[in-house]
PDB file of N, CA and C in Angstrom:
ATOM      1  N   UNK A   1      -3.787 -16.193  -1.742  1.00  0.00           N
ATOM      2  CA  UNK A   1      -3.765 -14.767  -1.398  1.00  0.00           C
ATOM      3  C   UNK A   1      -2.449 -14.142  -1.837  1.00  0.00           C
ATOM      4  N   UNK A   2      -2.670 -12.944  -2.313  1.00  0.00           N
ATOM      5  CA  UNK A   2      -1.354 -12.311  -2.734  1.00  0.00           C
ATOM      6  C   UNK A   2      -0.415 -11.699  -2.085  1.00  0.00           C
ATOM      7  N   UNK A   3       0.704 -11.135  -2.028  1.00  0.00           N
ATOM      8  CA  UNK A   3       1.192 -10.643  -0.672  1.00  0.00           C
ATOM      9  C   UNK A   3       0.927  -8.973  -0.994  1.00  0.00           C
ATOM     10  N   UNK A   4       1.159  -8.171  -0.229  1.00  0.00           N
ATOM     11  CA  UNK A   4       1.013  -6.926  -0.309  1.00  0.00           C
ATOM     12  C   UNK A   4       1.423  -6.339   0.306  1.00  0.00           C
ATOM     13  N   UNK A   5       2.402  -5.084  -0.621  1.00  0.00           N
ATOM     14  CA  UNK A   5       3.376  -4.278  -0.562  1.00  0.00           C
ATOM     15  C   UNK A   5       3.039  -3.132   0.112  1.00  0.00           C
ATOM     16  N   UNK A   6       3.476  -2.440   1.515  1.00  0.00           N
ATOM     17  CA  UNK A   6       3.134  -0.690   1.324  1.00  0.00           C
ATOM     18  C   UNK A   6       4.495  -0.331   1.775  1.00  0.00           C
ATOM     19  N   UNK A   7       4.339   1.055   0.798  1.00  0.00           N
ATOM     20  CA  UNK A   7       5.275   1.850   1.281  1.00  0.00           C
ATOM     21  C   UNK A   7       5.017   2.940   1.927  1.00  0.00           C
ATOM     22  N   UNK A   8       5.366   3.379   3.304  1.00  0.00           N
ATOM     23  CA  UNK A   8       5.379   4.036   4.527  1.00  0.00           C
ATOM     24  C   UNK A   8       6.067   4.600   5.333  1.00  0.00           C
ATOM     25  N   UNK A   9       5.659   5.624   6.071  1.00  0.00           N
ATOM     26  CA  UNK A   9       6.419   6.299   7.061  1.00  0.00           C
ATOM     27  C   UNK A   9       5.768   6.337   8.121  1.00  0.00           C
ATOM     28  N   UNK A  10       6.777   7.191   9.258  1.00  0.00           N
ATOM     29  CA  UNK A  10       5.934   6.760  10.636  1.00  0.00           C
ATOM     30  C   UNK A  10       6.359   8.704  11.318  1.00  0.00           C
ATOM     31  N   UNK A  11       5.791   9.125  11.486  1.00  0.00           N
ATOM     32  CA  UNK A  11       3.868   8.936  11.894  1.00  0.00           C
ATOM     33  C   UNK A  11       3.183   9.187  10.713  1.00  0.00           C
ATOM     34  N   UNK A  12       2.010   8.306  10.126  1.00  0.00           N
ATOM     35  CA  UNK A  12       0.815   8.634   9.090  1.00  0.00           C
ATOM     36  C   UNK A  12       0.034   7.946   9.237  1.00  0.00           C
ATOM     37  N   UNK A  13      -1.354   8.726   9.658  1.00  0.00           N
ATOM     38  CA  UNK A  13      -2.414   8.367   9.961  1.00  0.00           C
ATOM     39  C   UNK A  13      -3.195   7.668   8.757  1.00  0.00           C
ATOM     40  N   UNK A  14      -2.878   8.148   7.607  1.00  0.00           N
ATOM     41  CA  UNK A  14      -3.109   7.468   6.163  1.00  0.00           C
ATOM     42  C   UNK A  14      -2.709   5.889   6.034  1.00  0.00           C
ATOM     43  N   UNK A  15      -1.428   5.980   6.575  1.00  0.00           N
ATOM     44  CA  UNK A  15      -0.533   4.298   6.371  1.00  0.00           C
ATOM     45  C   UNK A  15      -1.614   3.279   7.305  1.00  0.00           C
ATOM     46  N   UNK A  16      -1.588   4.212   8.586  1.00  0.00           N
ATOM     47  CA  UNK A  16      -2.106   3.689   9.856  1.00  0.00           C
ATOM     48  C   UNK A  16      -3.830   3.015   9.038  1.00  0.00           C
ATOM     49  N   UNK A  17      -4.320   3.899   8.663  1.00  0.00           N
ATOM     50  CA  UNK A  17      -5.662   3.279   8.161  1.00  0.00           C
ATOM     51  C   UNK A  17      -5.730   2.499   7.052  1.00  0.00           C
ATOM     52  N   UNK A  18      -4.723   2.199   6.108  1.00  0.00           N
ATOM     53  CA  UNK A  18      -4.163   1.402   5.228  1.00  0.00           C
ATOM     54  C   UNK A  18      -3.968   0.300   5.424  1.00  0.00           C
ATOM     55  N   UNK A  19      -3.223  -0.139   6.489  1.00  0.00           N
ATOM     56  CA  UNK A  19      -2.596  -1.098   7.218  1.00  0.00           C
ATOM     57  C   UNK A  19      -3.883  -2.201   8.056  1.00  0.00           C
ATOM     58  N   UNK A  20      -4.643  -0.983   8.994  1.00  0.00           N
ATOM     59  CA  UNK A  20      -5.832  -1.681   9.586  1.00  0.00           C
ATOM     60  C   UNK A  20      -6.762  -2.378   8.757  1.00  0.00           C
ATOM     61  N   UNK A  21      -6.917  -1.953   7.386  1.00  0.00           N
ATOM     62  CA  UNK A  21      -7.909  -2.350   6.610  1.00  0.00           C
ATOM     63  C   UNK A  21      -7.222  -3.344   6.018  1.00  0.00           C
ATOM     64  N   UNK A  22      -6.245  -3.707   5.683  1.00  0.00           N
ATOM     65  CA  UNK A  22      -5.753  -4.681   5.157  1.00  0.00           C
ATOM     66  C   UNK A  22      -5.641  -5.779   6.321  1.00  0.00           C
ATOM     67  N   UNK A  23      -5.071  -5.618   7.336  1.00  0.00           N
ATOM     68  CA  UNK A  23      -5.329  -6.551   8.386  1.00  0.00           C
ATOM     69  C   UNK A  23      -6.471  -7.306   8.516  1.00  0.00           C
ATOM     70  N   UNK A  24      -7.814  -6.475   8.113  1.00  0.00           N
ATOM     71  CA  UNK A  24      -8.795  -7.382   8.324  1.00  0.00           C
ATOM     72  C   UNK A  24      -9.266  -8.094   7.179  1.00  0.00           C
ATOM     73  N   UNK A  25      -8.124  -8.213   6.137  1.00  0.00           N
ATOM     74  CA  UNK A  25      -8.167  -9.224   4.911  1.00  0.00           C
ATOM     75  C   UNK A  25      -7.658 -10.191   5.402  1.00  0.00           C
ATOM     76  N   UNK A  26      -7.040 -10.374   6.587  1.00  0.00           N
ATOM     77  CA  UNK A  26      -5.528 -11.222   6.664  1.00  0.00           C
ATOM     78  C   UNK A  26      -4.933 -12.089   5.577  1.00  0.00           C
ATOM     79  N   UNK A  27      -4.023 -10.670   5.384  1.00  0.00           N
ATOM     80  CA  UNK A  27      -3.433 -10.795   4.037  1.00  0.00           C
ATOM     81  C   UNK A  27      -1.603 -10.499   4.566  1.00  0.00           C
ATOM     82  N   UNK A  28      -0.762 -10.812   4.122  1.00  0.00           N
ATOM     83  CA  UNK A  28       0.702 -10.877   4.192  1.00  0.00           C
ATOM     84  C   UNK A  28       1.241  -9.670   3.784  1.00  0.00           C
ATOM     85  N   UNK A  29       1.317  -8.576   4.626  1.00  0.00           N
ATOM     86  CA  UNK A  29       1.902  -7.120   4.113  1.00  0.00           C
ATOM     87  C   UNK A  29       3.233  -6.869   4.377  1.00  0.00           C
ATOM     88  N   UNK A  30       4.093  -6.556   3.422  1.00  0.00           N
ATOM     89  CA  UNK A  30       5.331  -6.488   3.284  1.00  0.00           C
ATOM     90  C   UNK A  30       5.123  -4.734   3.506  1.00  0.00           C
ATOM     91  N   UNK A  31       5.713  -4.617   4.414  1.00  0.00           N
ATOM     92  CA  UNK A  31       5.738  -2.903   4.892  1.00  0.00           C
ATOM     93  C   UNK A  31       7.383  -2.320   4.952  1.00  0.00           C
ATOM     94  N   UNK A  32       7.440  -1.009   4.153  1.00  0.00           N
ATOM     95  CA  UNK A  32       8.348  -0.733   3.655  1.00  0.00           C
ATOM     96  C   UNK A  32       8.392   0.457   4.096  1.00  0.00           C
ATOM     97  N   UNK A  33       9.180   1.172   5.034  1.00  0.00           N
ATOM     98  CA  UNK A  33       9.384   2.661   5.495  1.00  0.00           C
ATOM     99  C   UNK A  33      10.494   3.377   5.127  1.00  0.00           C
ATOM    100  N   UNK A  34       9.954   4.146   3.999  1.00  0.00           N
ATOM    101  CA  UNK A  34      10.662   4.618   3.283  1.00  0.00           C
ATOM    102  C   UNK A  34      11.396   6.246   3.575  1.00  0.00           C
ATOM    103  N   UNK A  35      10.969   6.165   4.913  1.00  0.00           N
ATOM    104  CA  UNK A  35      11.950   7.574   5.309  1.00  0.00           C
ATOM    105  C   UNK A  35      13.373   7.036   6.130  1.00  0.00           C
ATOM    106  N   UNK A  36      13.160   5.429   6.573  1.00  0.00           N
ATOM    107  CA  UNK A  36      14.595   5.202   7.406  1.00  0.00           C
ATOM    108  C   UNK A  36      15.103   4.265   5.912  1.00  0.00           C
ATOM    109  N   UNK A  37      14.774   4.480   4.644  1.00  0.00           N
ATOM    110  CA  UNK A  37      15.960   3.582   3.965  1.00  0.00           C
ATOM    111  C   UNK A  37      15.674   4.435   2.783  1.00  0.00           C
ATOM    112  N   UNK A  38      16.386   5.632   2.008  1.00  0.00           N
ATOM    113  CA  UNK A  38      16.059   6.398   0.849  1.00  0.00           C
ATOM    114  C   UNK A  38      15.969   5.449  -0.825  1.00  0.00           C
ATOM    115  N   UNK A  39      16.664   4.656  -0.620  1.00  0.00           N
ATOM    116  CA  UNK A  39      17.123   3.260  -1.491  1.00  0.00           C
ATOM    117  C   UNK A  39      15.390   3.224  -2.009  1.00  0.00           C
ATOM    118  N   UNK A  40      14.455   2.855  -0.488  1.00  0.00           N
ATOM    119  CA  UNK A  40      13.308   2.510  -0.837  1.00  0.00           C
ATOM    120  C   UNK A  40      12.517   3.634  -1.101  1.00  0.00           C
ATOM    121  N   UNK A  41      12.969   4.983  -1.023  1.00  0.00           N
ATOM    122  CA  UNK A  41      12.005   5.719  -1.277  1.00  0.00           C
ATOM    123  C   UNK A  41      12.153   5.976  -3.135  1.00  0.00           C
ATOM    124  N   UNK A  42      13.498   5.694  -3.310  1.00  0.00           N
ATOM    125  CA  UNK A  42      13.278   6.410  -4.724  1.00  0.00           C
ATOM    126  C   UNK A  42      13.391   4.653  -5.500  1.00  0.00           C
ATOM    127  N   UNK A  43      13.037   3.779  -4.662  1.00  0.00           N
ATOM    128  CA  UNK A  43      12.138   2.726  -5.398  1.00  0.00           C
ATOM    129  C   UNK A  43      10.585   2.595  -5.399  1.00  0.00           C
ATOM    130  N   UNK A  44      10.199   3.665  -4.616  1.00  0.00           N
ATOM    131  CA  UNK A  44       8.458   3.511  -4.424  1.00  0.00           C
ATOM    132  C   UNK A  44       8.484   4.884  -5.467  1.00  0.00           C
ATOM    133  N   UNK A  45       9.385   6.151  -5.497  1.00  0.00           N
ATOM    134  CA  UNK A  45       9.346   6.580  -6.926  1.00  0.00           C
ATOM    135  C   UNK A  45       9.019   6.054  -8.544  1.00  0.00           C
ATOM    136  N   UNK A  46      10.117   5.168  -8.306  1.00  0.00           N
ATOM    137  CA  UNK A  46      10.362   4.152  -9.679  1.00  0.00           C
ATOM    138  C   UNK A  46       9.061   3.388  -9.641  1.00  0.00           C
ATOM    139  N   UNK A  47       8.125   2.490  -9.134  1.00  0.00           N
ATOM    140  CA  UNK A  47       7.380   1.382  -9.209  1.00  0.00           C
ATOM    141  C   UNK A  47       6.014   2.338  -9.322  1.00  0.00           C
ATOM    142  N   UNK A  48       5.759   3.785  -8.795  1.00  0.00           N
ATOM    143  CA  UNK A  48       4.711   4.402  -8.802  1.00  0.00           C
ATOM    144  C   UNK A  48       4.793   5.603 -10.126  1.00  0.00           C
ATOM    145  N   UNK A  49       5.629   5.669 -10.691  1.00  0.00           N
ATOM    146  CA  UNK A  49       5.747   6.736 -11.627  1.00  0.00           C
ATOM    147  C   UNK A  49       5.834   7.905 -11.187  1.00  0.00           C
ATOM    148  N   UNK A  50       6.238   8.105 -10.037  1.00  0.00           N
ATOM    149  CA  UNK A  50       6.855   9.610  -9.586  1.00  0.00           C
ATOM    150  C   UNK A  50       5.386   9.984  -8.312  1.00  0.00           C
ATOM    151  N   UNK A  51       4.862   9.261  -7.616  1.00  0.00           N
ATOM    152  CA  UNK A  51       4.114   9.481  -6.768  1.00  0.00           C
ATOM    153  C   UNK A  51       4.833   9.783  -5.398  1.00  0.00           C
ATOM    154  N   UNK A  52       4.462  10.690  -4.393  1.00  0.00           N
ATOM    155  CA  UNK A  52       5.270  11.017  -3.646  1.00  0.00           C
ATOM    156  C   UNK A  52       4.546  10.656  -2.412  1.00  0.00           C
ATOM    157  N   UNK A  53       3.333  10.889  -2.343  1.00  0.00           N
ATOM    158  CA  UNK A  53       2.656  10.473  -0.746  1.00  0.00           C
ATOM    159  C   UNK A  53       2.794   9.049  -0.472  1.00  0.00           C
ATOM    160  N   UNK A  54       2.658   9.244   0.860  1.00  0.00           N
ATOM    161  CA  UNK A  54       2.181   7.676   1.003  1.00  0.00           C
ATOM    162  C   UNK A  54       1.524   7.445   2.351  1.00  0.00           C
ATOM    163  N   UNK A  55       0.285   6.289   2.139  1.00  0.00           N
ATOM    164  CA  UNK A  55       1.157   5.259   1.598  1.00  0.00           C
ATOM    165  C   UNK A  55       0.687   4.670   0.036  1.00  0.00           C
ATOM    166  N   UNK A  56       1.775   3.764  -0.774  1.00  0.00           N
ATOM    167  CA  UNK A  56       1.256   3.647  -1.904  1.00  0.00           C
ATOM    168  C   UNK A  56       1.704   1.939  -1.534  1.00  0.00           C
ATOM    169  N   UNK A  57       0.481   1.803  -2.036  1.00  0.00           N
ATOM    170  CA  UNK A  57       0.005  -0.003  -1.901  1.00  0.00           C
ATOM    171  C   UNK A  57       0.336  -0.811  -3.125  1.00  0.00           C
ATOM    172  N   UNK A  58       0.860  -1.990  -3.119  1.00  0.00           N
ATOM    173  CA  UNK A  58       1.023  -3.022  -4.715  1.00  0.00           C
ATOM    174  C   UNK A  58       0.205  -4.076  -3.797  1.00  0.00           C
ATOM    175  N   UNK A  59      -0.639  -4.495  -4.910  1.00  0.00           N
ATOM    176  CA  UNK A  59      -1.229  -6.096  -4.219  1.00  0.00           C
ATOM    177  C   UNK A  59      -0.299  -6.851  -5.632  1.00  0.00           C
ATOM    178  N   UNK A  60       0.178  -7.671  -4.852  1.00  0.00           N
ATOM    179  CA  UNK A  60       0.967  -8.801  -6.031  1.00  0.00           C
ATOM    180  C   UNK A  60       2.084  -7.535  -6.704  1.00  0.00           C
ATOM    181  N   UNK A  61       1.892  -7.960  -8.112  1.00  0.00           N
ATOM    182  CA  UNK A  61       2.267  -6.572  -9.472  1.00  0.00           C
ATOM    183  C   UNK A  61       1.322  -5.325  -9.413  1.00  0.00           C
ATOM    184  N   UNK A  62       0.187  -5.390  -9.063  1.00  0.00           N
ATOM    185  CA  UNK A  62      -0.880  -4.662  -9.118  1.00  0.00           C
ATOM    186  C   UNK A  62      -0.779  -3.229  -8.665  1.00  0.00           C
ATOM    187  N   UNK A  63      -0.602  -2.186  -8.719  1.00  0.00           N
ATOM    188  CA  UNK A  63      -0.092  -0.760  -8.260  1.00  0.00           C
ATOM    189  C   UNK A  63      -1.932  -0.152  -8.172  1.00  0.00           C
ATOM    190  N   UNK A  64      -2.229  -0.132  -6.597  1.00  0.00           N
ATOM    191  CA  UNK A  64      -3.549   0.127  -6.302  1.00  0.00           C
ATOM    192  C   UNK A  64      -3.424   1.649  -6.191  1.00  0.00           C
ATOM    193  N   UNK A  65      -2.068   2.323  -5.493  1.00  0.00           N
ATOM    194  CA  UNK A  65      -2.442   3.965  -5.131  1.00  0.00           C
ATOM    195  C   UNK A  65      -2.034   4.044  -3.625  1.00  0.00           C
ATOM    196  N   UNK A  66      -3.239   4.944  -3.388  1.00  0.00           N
ATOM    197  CA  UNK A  66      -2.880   5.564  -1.983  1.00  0.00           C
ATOM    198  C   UNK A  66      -3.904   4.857  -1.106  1.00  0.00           C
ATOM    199  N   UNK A  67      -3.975   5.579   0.093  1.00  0.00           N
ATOM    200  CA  UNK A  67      -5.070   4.869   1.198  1.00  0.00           C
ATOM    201  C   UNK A  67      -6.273   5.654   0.470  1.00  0.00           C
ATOM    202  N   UNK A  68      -6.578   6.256  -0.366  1.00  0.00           N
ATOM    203  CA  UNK A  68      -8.369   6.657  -0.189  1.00  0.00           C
ATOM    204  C   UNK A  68      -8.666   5.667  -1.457  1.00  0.00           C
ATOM    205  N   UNK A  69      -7.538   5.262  -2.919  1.00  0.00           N
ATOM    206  CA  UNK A  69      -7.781   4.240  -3.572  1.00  0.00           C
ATOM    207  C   UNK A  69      -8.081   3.150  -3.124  1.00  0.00           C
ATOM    208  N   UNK A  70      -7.390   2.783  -1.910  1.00  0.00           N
ATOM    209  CA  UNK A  70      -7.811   1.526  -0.993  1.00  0.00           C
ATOM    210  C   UNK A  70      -9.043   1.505  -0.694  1.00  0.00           C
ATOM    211  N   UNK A  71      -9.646   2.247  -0.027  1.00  0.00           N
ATOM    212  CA  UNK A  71     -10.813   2.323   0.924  1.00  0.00           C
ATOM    213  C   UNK A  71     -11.661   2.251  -0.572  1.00  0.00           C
ATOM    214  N   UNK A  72     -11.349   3.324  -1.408  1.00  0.00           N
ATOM    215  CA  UNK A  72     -12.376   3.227  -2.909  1.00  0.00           C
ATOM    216  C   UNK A  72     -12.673   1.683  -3.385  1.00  0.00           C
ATOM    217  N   UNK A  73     -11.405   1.176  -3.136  1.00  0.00           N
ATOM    218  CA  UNK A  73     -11.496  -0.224  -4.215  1.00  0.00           C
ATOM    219  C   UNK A  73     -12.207  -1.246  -2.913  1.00  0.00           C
ATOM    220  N   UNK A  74     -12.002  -0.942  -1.888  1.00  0.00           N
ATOM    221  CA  UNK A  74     -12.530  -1.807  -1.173  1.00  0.00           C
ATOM    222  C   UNK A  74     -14.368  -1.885  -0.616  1.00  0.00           C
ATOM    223  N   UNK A  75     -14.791  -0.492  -0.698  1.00  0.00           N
ATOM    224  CA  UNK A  75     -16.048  -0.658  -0.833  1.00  0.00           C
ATOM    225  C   UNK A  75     -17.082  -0.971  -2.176  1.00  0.00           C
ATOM    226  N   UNK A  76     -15.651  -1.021  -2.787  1.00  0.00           N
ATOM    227  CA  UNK A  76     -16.894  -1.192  -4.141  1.00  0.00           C
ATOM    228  C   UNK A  76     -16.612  -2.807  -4.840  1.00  0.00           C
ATOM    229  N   UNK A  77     -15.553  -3.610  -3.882  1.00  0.00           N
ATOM    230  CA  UNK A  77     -15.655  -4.797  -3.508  1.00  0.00           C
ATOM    231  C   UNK A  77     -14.538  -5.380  -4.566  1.00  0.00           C
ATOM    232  N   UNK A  78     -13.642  -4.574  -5.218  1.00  0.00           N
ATOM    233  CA  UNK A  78     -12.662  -5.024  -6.391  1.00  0.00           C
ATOM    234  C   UNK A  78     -11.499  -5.631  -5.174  1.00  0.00           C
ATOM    235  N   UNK A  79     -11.529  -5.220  -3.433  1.00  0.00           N
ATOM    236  CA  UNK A  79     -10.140  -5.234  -3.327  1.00  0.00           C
ATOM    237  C   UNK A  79     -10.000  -6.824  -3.397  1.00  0.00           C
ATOM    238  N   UNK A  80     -11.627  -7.516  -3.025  1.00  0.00           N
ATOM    239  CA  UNK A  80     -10.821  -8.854  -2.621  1.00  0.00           C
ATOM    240  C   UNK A  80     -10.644 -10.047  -3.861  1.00  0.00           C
ATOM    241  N   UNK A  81     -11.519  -9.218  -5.115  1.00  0.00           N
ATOM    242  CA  UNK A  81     -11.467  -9.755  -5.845  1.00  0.00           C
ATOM    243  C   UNK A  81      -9.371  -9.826  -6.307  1.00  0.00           C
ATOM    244  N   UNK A  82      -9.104  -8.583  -6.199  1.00  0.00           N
ATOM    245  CA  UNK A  82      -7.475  -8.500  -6.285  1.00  0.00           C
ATOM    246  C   UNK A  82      -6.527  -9.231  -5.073  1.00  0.00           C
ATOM    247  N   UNK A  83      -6.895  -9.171  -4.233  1.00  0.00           N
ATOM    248  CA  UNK A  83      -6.206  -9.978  -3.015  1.00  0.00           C
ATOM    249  C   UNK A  83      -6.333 -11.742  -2.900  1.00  0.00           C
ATOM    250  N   UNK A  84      -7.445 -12.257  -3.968  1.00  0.00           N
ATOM    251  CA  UNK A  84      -7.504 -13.445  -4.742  1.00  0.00           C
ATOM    252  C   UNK A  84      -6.669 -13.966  -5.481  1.00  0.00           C
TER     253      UNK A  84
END
């Protein structure tokens, strides 16, 4: 299983449903809140190409997006093929 990256803030109901759905991969999420460390915000800049919401998810190297790319990739069954 791969580990997986989000980058986040608190309060977001987006992260929040991001997070739950990945939980029920039980998968190893490296969670990154990028409003108490700026370092990490203008590294989730750099790794996303200038994306500003979040949350924005990496499985492994893999740069998936936001939470509705999640939920997209996950009903149409690519996520676990990527979390493989």
């Amino acid at each position: 299983m791969k580990k997986v990256t989000i980058y986040t803030g608190s309060p977001c109901p987006y992260c929040d449903s991001a997070k739950a759905l990945l939980k029920t991969k039980n998968v190893e999420i490296i969670e990154i809140d990028i409003w108490k460390d700026r370092n990490k915000a203008k590294e989730m800049l750099q790794r996303t190409n200038g994306a500003r919401t979040i949350p924005q998810i990496f499985i492994g190297d893999h740069y998936v997006g936001g939470n509705d790319k999640l939920q997209e990739v996950n009903r149409s069954g690519e996520l676990d093929k990527l979390l493989d």
